[in-house]
N, C-alpha and C. Protein backbone atom coordinates (compact mmCIF):
# COMPACT_ATOMS: atom_id res chain seq x y z
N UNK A 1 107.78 0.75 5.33
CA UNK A 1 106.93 1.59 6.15
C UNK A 1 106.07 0.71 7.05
N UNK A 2 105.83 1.26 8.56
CA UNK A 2 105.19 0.87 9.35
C UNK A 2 103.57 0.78 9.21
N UNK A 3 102.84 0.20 9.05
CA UNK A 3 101.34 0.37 8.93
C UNK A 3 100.31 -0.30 9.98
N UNK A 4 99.94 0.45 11.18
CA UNK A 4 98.95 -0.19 11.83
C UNK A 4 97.59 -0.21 11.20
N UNK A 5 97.28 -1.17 11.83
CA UNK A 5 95.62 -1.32 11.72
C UNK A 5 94.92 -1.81 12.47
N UNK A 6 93.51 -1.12 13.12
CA UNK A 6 92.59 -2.10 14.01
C UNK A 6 91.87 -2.31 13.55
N UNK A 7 91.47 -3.87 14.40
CA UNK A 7 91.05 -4.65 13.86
C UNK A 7 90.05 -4.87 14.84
N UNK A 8 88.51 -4.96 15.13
CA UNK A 8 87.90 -5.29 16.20
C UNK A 8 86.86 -6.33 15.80
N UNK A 9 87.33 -7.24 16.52
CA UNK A 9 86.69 -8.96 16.26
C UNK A 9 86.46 -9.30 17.52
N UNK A 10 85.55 -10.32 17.98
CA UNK A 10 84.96 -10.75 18.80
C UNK A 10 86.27 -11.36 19.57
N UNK A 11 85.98 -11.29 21.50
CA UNK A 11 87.02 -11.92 21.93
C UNK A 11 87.56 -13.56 21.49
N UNK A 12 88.43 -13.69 22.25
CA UNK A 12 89.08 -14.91 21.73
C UNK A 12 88.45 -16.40 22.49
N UNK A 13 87.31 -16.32 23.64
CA UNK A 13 87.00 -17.05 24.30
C UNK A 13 85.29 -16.91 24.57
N UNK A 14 84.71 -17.77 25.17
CA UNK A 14 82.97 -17.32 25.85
C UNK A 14 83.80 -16.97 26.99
N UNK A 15 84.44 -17.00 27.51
CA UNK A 15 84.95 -16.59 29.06
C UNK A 15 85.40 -15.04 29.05
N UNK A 16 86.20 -14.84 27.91
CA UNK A 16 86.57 -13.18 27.53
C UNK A 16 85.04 -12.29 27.55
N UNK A 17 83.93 -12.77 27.26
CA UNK A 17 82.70 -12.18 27.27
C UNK A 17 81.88 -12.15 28.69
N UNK A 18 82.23 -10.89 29.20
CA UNK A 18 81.88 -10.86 30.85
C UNK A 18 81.58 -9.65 31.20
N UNK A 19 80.86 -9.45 32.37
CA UNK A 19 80.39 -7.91 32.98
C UNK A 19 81.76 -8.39 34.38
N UNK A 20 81.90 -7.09 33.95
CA UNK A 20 82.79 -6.62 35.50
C UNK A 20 82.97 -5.24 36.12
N UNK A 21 82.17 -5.54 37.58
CA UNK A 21 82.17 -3.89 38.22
C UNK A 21 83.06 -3.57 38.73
N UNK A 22 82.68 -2.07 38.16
CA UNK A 22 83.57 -1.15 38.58
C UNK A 22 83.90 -0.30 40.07
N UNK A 23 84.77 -0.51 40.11
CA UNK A 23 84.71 0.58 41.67
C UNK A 23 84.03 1.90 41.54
N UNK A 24 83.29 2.29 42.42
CA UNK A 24 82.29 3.53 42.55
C UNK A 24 83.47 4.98 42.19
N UNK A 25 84.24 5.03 42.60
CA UNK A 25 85.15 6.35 42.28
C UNK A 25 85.61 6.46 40.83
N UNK A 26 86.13 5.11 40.80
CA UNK A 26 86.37 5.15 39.07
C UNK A 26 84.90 5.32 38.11
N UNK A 27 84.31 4.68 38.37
CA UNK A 27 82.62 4.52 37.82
C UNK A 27 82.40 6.06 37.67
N UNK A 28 82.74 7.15 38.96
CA UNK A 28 82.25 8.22 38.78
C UNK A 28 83.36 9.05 37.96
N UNK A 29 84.50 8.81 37.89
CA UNK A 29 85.78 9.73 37.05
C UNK A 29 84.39 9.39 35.32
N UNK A 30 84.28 8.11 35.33
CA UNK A 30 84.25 7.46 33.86
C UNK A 30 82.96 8.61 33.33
N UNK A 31 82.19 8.60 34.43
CA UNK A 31 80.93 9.41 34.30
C UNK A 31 81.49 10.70 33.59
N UNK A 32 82.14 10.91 34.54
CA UNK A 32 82.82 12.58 33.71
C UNK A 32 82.98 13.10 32.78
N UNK A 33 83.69 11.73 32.33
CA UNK A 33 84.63 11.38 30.97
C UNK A 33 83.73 12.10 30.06
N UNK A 34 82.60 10.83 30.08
CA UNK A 34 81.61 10.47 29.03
C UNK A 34 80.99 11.98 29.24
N UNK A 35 80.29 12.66 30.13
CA UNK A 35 79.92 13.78 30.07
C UNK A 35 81.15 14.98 29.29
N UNK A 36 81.92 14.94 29.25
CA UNK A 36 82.89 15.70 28.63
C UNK A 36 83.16 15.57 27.01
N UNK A 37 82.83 14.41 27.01
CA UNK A 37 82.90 13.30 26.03
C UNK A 37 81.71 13.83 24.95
N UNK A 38 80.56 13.66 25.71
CA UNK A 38 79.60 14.18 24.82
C UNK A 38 79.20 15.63 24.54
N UNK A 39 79.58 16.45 25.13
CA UNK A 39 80.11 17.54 25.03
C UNK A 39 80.51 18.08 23.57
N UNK A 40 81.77 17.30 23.53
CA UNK A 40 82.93 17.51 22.29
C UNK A 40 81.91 16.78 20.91
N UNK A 41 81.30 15.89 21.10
CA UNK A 41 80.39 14.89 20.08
C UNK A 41 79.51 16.30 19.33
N UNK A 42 78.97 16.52 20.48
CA UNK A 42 77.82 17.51 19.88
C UNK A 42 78.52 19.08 19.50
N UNK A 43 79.93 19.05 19.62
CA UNK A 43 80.56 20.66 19.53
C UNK A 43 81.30 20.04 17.66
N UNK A 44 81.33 19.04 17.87
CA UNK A 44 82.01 18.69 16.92
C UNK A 44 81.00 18.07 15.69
N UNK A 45 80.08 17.47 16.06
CA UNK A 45 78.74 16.62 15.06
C UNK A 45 79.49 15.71 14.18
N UNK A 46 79.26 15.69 12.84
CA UNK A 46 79.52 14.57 12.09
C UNK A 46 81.05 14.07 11.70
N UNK A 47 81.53 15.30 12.67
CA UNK A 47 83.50 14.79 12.00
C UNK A 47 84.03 13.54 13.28
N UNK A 48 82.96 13.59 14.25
CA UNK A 48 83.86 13.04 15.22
C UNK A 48 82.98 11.19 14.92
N UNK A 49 83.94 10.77 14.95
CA UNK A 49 83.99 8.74 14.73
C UNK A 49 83.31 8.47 16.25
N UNK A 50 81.96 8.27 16.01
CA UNK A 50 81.52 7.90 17.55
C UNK A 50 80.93 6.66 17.43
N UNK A 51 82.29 5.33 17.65
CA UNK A 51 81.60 4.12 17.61
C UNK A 51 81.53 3.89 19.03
N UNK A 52 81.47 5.04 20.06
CA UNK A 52 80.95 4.65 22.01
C UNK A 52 82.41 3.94 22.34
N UNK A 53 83.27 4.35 22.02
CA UNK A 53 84.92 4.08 22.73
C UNK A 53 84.80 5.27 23.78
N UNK A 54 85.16 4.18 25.00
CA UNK A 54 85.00 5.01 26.14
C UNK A 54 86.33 5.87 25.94
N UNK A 55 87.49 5.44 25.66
CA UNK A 55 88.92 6.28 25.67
C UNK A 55 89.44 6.39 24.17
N UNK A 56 89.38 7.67 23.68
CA UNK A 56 90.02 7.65 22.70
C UNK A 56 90.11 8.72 22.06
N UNK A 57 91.02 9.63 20.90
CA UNK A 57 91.30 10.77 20.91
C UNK A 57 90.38 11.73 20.65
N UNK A 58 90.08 12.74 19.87
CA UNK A 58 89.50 13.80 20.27
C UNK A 58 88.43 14.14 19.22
N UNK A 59 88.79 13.23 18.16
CA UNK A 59 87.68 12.59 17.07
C UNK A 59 87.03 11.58 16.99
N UNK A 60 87.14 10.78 18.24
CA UNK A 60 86.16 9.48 18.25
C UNK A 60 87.27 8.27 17.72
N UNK A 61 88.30 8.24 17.47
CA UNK A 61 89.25 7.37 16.43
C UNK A 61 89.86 6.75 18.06
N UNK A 62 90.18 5.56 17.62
CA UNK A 62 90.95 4.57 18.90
C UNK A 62 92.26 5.21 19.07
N UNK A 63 92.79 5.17 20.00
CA UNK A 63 94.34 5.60 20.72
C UNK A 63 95.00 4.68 20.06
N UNK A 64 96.33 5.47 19.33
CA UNK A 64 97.39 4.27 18.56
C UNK A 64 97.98 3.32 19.65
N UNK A 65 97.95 2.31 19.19
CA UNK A 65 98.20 1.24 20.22
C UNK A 65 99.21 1.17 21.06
N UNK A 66 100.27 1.78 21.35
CA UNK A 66 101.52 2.24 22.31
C UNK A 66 101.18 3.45 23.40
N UNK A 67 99.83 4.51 22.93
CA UNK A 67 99.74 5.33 24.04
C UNK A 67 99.35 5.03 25.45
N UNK A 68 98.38 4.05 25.57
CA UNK A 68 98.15 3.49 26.68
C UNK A 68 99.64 3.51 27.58
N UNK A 69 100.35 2.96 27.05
CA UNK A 69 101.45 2.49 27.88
C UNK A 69 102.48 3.55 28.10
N UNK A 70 102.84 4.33 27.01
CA UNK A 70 103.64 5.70 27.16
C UNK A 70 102.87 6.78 28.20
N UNK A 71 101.26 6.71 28.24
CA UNK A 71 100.53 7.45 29.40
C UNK A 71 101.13 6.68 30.53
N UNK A 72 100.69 5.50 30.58
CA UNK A 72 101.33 4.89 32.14
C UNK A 72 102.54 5.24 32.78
N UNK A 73 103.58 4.94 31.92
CA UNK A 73 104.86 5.29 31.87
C UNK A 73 104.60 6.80 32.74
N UNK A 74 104.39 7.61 31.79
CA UNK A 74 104.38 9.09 32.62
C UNK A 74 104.07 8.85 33.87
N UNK A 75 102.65 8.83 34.06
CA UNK A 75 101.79 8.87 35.33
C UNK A 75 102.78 8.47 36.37
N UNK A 76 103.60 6.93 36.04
CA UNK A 76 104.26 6.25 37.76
C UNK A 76 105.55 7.00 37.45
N UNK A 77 105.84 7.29 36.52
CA UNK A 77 107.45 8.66 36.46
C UNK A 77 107.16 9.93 37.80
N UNK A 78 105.92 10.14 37.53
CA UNK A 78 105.20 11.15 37.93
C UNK A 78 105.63 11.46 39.38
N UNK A 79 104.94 10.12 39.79
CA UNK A 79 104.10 9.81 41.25
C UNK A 79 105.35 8.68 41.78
N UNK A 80 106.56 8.50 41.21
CA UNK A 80 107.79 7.86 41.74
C UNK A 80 107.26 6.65 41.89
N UNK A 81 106.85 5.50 40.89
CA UNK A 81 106.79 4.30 41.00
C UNK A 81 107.38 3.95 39.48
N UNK A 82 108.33 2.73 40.09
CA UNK A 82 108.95 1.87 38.90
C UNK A 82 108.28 1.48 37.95
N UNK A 83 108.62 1.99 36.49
CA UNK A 83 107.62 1.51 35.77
C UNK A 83 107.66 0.31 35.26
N UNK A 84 106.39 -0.59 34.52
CA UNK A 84 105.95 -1.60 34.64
C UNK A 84 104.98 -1.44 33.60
N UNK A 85 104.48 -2.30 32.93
CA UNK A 85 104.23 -2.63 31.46
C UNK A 85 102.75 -2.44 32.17
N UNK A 86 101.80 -1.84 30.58
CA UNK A 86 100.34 -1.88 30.78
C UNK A 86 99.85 -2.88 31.34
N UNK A 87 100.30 -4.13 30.57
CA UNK A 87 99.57 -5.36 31.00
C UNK A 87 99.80 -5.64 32.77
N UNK A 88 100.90 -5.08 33.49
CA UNK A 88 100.96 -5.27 34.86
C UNK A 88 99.76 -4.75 35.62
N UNK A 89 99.00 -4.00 35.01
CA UNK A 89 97.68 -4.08 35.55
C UNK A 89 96.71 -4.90 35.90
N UNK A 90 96.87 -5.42 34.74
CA UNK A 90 95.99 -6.74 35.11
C UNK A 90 95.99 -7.74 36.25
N UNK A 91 97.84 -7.76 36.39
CA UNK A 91 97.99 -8.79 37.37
C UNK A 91 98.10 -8.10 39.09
N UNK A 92 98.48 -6.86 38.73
CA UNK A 92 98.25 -5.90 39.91
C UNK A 92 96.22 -6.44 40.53
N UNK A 93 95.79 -6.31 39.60
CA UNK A 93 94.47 -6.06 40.04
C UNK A 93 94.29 -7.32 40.21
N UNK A 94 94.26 -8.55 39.93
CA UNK A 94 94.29 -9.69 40.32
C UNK A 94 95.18 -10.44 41.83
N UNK A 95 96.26 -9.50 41.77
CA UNK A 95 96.96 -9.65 42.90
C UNK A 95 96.24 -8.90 44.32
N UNK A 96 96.30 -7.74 43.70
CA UNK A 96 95.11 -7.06 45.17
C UNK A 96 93.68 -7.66 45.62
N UNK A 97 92.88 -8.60 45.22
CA UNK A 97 91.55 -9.57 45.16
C UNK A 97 92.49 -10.07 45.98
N UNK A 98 93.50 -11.21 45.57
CA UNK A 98 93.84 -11.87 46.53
C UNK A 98 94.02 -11.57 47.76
N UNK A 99 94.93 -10.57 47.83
CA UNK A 99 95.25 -10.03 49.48
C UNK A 99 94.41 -9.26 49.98
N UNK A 100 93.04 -9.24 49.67
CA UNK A 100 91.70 -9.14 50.14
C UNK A 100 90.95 -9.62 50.44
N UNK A 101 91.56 -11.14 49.84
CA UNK A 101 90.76 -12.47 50.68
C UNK A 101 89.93 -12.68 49.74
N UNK A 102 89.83 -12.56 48.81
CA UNK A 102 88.60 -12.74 47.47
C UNK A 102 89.00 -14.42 46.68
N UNK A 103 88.24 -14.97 46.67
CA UNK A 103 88.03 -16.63 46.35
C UNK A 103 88.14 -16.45 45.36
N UNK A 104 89.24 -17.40 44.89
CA UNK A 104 90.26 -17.65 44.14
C UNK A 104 88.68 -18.25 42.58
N UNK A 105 88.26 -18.71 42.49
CA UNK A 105 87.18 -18.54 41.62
C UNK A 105 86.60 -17.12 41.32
N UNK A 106 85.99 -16.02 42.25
CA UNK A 106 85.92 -15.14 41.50
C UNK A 106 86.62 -14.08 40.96
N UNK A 107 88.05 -14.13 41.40
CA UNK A 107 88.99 -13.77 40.67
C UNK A 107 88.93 -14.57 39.45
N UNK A 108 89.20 -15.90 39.28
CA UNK A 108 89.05 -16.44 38.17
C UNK A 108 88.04 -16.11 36.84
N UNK A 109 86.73 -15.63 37.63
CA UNK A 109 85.77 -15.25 36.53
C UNK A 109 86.11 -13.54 36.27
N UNK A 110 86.45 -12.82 36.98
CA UNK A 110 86.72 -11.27 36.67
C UNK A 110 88.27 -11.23 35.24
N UNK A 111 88.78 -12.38 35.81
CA UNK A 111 90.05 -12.20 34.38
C UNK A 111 89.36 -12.88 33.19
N UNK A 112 88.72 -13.68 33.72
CA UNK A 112 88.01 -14.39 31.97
C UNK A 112 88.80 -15.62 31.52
N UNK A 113 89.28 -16.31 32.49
CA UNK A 113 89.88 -17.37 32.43
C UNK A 113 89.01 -18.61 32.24
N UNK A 114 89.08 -19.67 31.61
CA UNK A 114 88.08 -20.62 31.49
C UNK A 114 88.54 -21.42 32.41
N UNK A 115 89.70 -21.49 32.58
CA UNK A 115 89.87 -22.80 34.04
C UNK A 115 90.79 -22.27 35.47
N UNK A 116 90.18 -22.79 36.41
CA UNK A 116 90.90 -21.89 37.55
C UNK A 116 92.27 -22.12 37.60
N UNK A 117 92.62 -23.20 36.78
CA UNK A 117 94.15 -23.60 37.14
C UNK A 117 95.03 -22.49 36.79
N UNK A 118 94.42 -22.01 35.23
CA UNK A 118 95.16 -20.73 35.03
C UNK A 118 95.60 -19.87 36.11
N UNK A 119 94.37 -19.62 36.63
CA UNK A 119 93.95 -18.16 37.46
C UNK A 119 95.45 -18.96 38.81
N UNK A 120 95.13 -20.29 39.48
CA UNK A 120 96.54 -20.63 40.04
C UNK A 120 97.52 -20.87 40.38
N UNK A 121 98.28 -21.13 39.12
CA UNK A 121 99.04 -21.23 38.08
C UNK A 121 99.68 -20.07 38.29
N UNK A 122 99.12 -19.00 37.48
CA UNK A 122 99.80 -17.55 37.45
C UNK A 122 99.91 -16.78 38.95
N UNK A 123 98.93 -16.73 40.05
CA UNK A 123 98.98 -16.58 40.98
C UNK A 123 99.37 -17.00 42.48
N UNK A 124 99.96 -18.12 42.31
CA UNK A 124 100.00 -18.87 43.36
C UNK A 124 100.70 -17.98 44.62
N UNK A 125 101.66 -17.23 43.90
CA UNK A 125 103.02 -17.05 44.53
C UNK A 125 101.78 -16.17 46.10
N UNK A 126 100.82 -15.75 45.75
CA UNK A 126 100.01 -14.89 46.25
C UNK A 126 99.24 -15.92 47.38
N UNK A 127 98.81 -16.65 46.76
CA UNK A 127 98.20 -17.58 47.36
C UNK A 127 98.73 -18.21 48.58
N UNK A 128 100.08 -18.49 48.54
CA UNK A 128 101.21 -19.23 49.25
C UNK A 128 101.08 -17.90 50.82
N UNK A 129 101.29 -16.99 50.26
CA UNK A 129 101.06 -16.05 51.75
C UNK A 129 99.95 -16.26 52.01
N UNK A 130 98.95 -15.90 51.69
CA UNK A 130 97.48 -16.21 52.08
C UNK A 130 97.79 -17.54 53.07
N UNK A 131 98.35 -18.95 52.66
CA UNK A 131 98.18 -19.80 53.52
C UNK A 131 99.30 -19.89 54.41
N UNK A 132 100.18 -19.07 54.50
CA UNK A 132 101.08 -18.97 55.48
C UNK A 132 100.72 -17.89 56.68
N UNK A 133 99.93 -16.52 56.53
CA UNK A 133 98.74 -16.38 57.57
C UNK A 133 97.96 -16.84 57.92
N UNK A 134 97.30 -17.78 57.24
CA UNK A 134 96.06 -18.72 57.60
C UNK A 134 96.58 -19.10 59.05
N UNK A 135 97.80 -20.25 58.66
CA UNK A 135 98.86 -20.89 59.40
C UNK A 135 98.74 -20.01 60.46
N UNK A 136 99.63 -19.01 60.29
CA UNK A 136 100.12 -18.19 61.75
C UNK A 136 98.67 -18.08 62.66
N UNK A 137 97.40 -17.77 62.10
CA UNK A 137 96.39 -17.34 63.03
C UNK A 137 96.18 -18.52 63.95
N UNK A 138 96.69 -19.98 63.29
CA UNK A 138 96.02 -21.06 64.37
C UNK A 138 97.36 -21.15 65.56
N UNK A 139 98.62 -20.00 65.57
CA UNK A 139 99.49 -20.24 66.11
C UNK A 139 98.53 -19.58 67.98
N UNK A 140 97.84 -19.23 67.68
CA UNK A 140 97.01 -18.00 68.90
C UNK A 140 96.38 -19.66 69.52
N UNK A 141 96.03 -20.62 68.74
CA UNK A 141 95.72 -21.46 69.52
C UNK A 141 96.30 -22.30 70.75
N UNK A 142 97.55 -22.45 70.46
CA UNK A 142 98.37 -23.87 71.49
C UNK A 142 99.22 -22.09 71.87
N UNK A 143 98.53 -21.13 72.18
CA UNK A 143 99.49 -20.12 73.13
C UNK A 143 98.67 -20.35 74.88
């Protein structure tokens, strides 16, 4: 028999321990949440597990560890995008900083990386366009 268990222990790094803002639209969905959220707390009182998990089922208890990703799954089924593993979020969102022009350090501190090499290392491929427009803009010069 299969037996999960969570386990919640301190991250794995001082770098994993970080504030990171949120975009104002999402910030305001989250608002919702939590207003909906507390709602159910107080309809429900002492049965519901309220250790302040922003996402999780309908008793306060953490999401079994595969729903995250079976939700995703749906959602880009949904909305006709190839699906792509939870964790591609991460690098999605790290990839969009870049092609926004966002310095390659504070991307580095928003993933929680302790050394930037990581952060260019995993990203370069991103980076490499970045300096191949750079390039093209000084082409406006010798025109």
């Amino acid at each position: 028999t299969v037996r999960y268990e969570i386990i919640e222990q301190s991250p794995k790094t001082k770098n994993s321990i970080r504030t990171i803002p949120v975009p104002e639209p999402i910030m305001k969905k989250l608002k919702e949440h939590k207003k909906k959220q507390n709602e159910i707390i107080i309809k429900i009182g002492e049965e519901y597990n309220n250790k302040d998990y922003v996402l999780c089922d309908s008793l306060g208890n953490p999401f079994e560890e595969k729903r995250p990703n079976r939700n995703l799954q749906s959602i880009l089924k949904k909305i006709d995008i190839e699906p792509m593993k939870f964790h591609a979020l991460r690098h999605t969102y790290a990839t969009r900083l870049f092609e926004q022009g966002e310095a390659p350090k504070t991307v580095q501190k928003l993933l929680g990386h302790a050394d930037i090499n990581t952060t260019m290392n995993i990203y370069t491929h991103v980076m490499k366009e970045k300096k191949t427009e750079a390039v093209e803009k000084l082409n406006y010069l010798f025109v």
